[in-house]
Protein backbone atom coordinates (compact mmCIF):
# COMPACT_ATOMS: atom_id res chain seq x y z
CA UNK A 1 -19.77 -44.05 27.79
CA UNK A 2 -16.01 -43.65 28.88
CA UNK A 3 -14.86 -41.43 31.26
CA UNK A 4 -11.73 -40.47 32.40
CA UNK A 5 -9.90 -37.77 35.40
CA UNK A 6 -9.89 -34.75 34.56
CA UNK A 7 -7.78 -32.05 36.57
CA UNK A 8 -9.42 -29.44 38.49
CA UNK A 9 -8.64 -26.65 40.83
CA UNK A 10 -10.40 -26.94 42.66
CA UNK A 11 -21.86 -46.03 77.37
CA UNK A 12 -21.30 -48.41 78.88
CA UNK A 13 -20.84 -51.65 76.99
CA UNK A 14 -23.84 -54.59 77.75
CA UNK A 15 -22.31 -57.60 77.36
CA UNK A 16 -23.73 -60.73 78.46
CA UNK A 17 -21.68 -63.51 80.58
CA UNK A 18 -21.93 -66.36 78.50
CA UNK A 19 -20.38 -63.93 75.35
CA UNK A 20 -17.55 -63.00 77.62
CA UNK A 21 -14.44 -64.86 76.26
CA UNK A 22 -15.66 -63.54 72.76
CA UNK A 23 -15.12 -60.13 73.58
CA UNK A 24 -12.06 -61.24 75.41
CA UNK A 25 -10.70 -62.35 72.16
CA UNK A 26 -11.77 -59.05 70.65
CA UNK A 27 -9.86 -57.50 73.16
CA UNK A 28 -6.57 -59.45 73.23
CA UNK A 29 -6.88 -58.96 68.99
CA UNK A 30 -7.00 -54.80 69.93
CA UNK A 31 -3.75 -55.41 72.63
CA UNK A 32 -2.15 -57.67 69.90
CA UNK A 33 -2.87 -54.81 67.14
CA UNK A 34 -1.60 -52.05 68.74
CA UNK A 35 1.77 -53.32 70.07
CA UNK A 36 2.53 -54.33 66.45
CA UNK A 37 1.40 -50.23 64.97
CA UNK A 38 3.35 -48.29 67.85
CA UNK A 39 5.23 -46.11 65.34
CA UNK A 40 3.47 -42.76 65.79
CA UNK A 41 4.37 -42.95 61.52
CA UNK A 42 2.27 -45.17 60.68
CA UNK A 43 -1.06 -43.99 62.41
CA UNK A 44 -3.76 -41.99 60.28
CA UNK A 45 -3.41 -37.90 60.86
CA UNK A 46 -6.36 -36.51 58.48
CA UNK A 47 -10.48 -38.13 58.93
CA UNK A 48 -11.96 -37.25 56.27
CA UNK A 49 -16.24 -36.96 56.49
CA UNK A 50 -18.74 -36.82 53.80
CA UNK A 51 -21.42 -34.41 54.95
CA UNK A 52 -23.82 -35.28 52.81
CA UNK A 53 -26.61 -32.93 53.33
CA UNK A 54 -24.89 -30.33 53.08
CA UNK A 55 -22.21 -31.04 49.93
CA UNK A 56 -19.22 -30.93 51.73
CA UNK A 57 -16.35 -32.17 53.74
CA UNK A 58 -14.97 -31.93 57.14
CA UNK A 59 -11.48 -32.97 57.65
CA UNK A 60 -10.60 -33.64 61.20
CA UNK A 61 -7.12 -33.59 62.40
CA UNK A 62 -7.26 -37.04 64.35
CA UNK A 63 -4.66 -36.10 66.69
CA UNK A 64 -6.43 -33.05 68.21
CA UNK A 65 -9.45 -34.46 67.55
CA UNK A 66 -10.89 -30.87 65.62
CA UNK A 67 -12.06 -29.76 62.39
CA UNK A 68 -9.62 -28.16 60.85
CA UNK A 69 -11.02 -26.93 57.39
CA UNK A 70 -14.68 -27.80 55.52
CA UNK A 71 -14.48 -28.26 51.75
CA UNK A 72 -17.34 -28.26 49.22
CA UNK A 73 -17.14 -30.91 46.89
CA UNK A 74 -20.74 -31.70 45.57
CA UNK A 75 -24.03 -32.35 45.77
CA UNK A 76 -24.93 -35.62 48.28
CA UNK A 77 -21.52 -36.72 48.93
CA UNK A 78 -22.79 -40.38 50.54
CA UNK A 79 -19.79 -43.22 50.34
CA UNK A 80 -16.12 -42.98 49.18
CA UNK A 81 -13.07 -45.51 48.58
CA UNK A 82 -9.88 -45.43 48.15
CA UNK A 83 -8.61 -46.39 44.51
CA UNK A 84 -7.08 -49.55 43.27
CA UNK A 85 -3.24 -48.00 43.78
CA UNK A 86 -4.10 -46.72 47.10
CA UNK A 87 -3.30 -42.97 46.39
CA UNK A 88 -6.69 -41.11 45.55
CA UNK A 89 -10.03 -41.16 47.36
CA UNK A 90 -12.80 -41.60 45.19
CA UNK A 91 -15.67 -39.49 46.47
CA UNK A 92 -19.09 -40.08 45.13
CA UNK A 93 -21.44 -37.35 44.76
CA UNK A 94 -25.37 -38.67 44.21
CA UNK A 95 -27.19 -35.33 43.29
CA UNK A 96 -23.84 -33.93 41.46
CA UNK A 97 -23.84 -37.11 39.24
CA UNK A 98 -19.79 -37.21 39.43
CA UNK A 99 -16.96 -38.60 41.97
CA UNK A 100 -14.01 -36.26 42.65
CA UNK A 101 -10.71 -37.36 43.67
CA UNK A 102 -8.97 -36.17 46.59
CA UNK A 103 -5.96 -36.56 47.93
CA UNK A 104 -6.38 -38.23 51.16
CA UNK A 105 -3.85 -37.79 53.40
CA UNK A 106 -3.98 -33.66 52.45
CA UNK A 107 -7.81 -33.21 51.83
CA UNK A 108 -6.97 -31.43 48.79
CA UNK A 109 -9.21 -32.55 45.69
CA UNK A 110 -6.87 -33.26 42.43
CA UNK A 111 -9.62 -33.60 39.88
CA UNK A 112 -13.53 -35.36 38.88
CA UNK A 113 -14.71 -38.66 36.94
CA UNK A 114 -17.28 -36.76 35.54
CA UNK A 115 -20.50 -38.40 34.03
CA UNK A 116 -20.83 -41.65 36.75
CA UNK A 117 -25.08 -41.01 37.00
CA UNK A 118 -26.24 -41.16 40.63
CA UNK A 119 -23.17 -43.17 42.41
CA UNK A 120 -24.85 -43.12 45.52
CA UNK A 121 -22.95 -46.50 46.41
CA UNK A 122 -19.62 -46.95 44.84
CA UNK A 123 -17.52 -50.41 44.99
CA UNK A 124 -14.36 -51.89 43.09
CA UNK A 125 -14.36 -55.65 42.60
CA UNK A 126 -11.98 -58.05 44.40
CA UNK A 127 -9.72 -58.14 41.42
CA UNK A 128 -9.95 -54.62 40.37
CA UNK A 129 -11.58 -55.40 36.79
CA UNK A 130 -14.93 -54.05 37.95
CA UNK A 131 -16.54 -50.92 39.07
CA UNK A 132 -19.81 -50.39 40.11
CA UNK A 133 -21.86 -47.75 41.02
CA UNK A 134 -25.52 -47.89 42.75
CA UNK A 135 -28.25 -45.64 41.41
CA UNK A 136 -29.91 -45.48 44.92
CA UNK A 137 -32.55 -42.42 42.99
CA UNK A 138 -32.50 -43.84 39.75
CA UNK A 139 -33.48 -47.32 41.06
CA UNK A 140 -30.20 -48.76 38.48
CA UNK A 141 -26.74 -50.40 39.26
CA UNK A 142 -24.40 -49.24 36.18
CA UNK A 143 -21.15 -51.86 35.52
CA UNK A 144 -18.22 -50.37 34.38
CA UNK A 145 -15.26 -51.82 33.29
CA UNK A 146 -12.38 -50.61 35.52
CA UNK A 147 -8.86 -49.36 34.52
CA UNK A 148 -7.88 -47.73 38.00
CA UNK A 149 -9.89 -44.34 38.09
CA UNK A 150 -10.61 -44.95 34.09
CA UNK A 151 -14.04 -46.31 33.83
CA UNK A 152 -15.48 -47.48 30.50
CA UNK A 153 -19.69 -48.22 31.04
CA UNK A 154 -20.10 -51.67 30.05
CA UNK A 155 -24.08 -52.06 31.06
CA UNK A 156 -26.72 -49.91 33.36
CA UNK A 157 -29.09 -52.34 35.11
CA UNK A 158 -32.56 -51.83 35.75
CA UNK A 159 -33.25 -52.95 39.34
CA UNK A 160 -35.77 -52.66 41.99
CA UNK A 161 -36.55 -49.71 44.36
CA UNK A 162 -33.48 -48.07 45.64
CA UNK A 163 -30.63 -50.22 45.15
CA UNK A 164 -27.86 -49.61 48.40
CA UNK A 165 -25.13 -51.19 49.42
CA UNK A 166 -22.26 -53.85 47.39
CA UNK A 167 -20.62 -57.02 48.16
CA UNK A 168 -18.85 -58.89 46.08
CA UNK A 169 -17.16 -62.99 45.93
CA UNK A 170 -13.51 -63.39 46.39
CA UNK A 171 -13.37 -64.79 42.61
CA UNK A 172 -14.64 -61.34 41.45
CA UNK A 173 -17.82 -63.61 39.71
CA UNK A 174 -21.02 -62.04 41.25
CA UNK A 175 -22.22 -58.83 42.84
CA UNK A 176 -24.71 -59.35 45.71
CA UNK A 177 -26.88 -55.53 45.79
CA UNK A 178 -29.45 -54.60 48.72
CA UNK A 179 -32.96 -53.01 47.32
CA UNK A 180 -33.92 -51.27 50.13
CA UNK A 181 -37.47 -50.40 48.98
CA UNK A 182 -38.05 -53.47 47.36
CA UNK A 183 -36.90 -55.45 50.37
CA UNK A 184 -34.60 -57.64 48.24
CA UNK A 185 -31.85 -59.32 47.08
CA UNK A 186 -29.95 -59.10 43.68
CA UNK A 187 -26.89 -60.79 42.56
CA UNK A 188 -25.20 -60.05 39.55
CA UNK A 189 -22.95 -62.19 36.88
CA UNK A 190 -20.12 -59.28 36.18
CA UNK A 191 -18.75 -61.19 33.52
CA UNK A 192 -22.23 -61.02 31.35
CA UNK A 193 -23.82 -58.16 33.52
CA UNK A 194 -27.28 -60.28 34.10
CA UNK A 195 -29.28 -60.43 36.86
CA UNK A 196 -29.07 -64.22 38.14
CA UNK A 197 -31.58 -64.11 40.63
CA UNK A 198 -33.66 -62.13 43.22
CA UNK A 199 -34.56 -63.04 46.52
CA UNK A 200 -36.27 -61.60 49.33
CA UNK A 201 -35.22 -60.13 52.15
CA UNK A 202 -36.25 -58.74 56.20
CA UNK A 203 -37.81 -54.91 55.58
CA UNK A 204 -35.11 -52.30 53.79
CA UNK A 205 -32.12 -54.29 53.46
CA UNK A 206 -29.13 -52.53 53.57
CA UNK A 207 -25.04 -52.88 54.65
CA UNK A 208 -24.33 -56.49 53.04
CA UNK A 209 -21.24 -58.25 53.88
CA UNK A 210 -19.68 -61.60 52.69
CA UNK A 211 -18.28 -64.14 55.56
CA UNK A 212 -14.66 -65.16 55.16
CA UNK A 213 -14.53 -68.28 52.59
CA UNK A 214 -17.43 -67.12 50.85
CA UNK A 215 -20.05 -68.72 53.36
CA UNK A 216 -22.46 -66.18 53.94
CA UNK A 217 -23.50 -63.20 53.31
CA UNK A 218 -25.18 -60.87 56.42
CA UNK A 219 -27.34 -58.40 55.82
CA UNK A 220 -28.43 -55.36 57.78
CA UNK A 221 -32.27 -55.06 58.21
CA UNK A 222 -32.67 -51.62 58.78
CA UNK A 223 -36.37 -51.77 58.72
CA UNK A 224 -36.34 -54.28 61.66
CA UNK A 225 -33.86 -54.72 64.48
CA UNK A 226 -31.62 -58.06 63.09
CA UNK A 227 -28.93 -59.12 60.61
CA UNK A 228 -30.07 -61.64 58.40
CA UNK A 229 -27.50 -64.35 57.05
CA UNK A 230 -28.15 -65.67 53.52
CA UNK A 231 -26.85 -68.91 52.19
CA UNK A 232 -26.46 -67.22 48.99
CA UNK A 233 -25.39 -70.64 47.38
CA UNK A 234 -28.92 -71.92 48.13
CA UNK A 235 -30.95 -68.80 48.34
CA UNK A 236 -31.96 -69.21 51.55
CA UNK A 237 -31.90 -67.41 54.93
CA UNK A 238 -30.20 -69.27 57.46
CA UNK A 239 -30.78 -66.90 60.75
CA UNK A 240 -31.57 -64.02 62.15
CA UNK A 241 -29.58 -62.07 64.26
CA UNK A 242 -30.73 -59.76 66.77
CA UNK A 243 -28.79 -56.69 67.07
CA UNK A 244 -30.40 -53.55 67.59
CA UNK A 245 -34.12 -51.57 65.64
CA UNK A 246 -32.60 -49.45 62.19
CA UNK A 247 -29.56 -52.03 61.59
CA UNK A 248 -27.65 -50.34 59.22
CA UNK A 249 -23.93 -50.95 58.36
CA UNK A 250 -21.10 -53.19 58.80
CA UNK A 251 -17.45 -53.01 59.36
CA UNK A 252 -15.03 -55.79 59.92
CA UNK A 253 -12.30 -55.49 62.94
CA UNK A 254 -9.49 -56.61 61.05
CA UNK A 255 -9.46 -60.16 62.73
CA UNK A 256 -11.26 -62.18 60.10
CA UNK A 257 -13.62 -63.37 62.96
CA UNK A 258 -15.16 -60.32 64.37
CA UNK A 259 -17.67 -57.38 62.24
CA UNK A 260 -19.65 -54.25 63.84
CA UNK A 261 -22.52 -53.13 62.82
CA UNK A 262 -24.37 -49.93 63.49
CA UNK A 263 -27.99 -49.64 64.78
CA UNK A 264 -29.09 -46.45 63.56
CA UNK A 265 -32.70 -46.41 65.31
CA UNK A 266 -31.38 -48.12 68.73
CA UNK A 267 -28.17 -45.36 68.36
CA UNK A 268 -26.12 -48.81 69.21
CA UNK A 269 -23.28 -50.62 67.27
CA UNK A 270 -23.30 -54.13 67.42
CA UNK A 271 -20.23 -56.96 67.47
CA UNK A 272 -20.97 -59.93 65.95
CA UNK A 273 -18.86 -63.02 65.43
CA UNK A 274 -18.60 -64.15 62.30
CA UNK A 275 -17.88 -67.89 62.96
CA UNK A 276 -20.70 -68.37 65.48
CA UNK A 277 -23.42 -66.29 63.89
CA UNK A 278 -23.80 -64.49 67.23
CA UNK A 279 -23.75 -60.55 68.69
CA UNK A 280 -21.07 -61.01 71.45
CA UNK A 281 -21.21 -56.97 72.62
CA UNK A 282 -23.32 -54.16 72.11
CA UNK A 283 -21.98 -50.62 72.52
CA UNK A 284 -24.17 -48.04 74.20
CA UNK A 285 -24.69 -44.29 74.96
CA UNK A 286 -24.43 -43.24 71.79
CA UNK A 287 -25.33 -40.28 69.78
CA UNK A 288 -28.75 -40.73 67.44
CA UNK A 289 -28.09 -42.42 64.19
CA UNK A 290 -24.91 -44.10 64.14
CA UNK A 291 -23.77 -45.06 60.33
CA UNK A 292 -20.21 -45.69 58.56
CA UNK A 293 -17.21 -46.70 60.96
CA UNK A 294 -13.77 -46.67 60.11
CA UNK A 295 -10.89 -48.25 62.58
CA UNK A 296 -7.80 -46.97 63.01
CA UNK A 297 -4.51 -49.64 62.36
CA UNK A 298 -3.67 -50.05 65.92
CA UNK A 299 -6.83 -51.90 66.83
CA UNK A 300 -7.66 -49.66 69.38
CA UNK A 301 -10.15 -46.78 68.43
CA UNK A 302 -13.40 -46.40 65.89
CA UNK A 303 -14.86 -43.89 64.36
CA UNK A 304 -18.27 -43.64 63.43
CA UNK A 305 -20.60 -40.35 62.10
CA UNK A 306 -23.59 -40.28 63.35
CA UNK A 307 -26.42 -39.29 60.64
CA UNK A 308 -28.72 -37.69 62.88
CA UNK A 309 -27.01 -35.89 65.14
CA UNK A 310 -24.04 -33.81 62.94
CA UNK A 311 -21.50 -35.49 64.89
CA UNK A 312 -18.55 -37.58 64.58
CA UNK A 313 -17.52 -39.98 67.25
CA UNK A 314 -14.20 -42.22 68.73
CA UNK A 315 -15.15 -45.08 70.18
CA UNK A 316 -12.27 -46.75 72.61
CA UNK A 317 -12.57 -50.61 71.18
CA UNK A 318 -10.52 -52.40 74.28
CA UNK A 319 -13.02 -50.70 76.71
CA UNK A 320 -16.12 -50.67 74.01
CA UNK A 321 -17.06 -46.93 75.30
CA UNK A 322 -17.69 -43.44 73.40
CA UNK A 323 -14.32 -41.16 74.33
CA UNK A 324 -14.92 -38.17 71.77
CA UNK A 325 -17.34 -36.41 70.08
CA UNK A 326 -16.60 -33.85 67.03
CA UNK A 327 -19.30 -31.78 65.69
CA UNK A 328 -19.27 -31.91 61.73
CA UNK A 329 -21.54 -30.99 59.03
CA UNK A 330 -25.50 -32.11 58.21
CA UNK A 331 -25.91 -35.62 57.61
CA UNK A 332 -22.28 -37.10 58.22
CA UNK A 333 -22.59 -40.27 56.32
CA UNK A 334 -19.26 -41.60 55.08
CA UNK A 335 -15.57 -41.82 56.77
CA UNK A 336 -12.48 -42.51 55.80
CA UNK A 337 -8.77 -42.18 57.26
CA UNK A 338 -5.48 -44.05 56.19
CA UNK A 339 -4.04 -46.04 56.97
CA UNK A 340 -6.51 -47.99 58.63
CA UNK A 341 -7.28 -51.33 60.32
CA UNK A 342 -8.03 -54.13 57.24
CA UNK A 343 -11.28 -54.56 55.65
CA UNK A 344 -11.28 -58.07 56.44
């Protein structure tokens, strides 16, 4: 199969003592951040949120904090990512069987990949050379071979129940996928497209995120209340980490030290340090069924949809509280704004 684009019109933060200078770091990383993004230029003007039970869209002008148009753009619009050359969102549409591109700092959708079968999860490797997209229905992970938004299917992989979320090593060699219903682990040669091995996991495994070097990878037990950390080398959990019951989703400050990760049961977001292998805040007060979190370059605020509630919300990182809420569409699942804080 080869497809290709084609044009369309188309709170209180609980922290305890003996985590303190942790968080102080966190903090003086946030202070640090913003005095080096001050130019009012360079901040993000357009959120863009993926409604996803209700097929659409909300773009929210950041600066007044309201939505300022809703767009329909398919069925189950779950995750999105930006494309290799940094100018088109890739929007991936479960139910429509298709990712549409939209320009994202306009909202306006420029054209389709048609024919990319259940991309509930979507995910470019490391290098580029690799596209995947996870059949989270279809319980299959299909490998395409990536030329920027041209995507040539190079093998569909039968998996377990419900495959979820991606990570990937920094050589570009393996793809680690969560099975949610299986409660397992999967990683994947690229270069072949075999399964190497399977491994179990906590119950319904599902953000996954690699440590920096490669060490570890963390996984969000959102059947349980913990992250679990996987010496993938060995194939063997190392710890747990207790965070919060529905442990979702990760994303990484931008410090290469710290990651948060949302608690969609407990309706908390966790900070964990990557180095220690320890929670060192826990934000509270929050809406029900906090997901995806995107942070904006200057360190300083988050913002996270919350599944269950139709809401979006800003989350002030110096202070760790909840400063804004936006109502949005049903089932707010992914975010996205740029530029934004690294993915790192």
């Amino acid at each position: 199969m080869h497809t290709s684009i084609t044009n369309q019109k188309f709170t209180r933060v609980k922290i305890p003592t003996f985590l303190f200078l942790g968080v102080f770091s966190l903090l003086a990383f946030a202070q640090t951040s913003a005095t080096t993004s001050a130019d009012p230029k360079s901040q993000p003007k357009l959120a863009i949120v993926l409604n996803s039970g209700e097929a659409t869209v909300s773009l929210i002008d950041m600066p007044s904090r309201q939505v300022i148009k809703t767009v329909s753009v398919g069925k189950e619009p779950h995750h999105l990512m930006m494309s290799p050359d940094q100018k088109t969102l890739l929007i991936a549409n479960a139910a429509g069987n298709d990712v549409v591109l939209m320009n994202p700092a306009s909202g306006e959708l420029t054209g389709e990949i048609p024919n990319i079968i259940d991309p509930y999860q979507i995910g470019y490797s490391p290098n580029r050379k690799w596209f995947i997209a996870n059949g989270n229905r279809l319980d299959r992970v299909d490998i395409y071979a990536a030329q920027g938004t041209e995507l040539k299917l190079a093998k569909s992989i039968k998996l377990g129940k419900t495959p979820s979320h991606i990570a990937f090593t920094s050589d570009s060699k393996i793809a680690f996928i969560t099975l949610q219903d299986s409660s397992q682990l999967a990683a994947i040669d690229l270069e072949t497209q075999t399964v190497l091995w399977i491994m179990p996991t906590g119950k319904v495994p599902a953000g996954v995120w690699m440590t920096p070097g490669d060490q570890y990878l963390l996984i969000g037990i959102t059947g349980e209340d913990n992250v679990q950390v996987i010496d993938w080398k060995n194939r063997k959990e190392v710890k747990r980490i207790h965070t919060g019951k529905g442990a979702h989703n990760f994303r990484p400050l931008g410090d290469k030290k710290h990651i948060f990760l949302s608690n969609r049961i407990a309706s908390t977001i966790s900070l964990i340090d990557m180095q220690t292998l320890e929670k060192v805040g826990e934000i509270t007060g929050l809406p029900s069924g906090p997901d995806d979190m995107e942070i904006t370059p200057d360190g300083k605020t988050m913002w996270v949809t919350f599944r269950f509630s139709k809401k979006v919300g800003v989350i002030d990182i110096p202070s760790m509280k909840l400063i804004a809420i936006i109502p949005v569409g049903k089932s707010p699942h992914g975010i996205f704004f740029y530029p934004r804080a690294a993915w790192e």
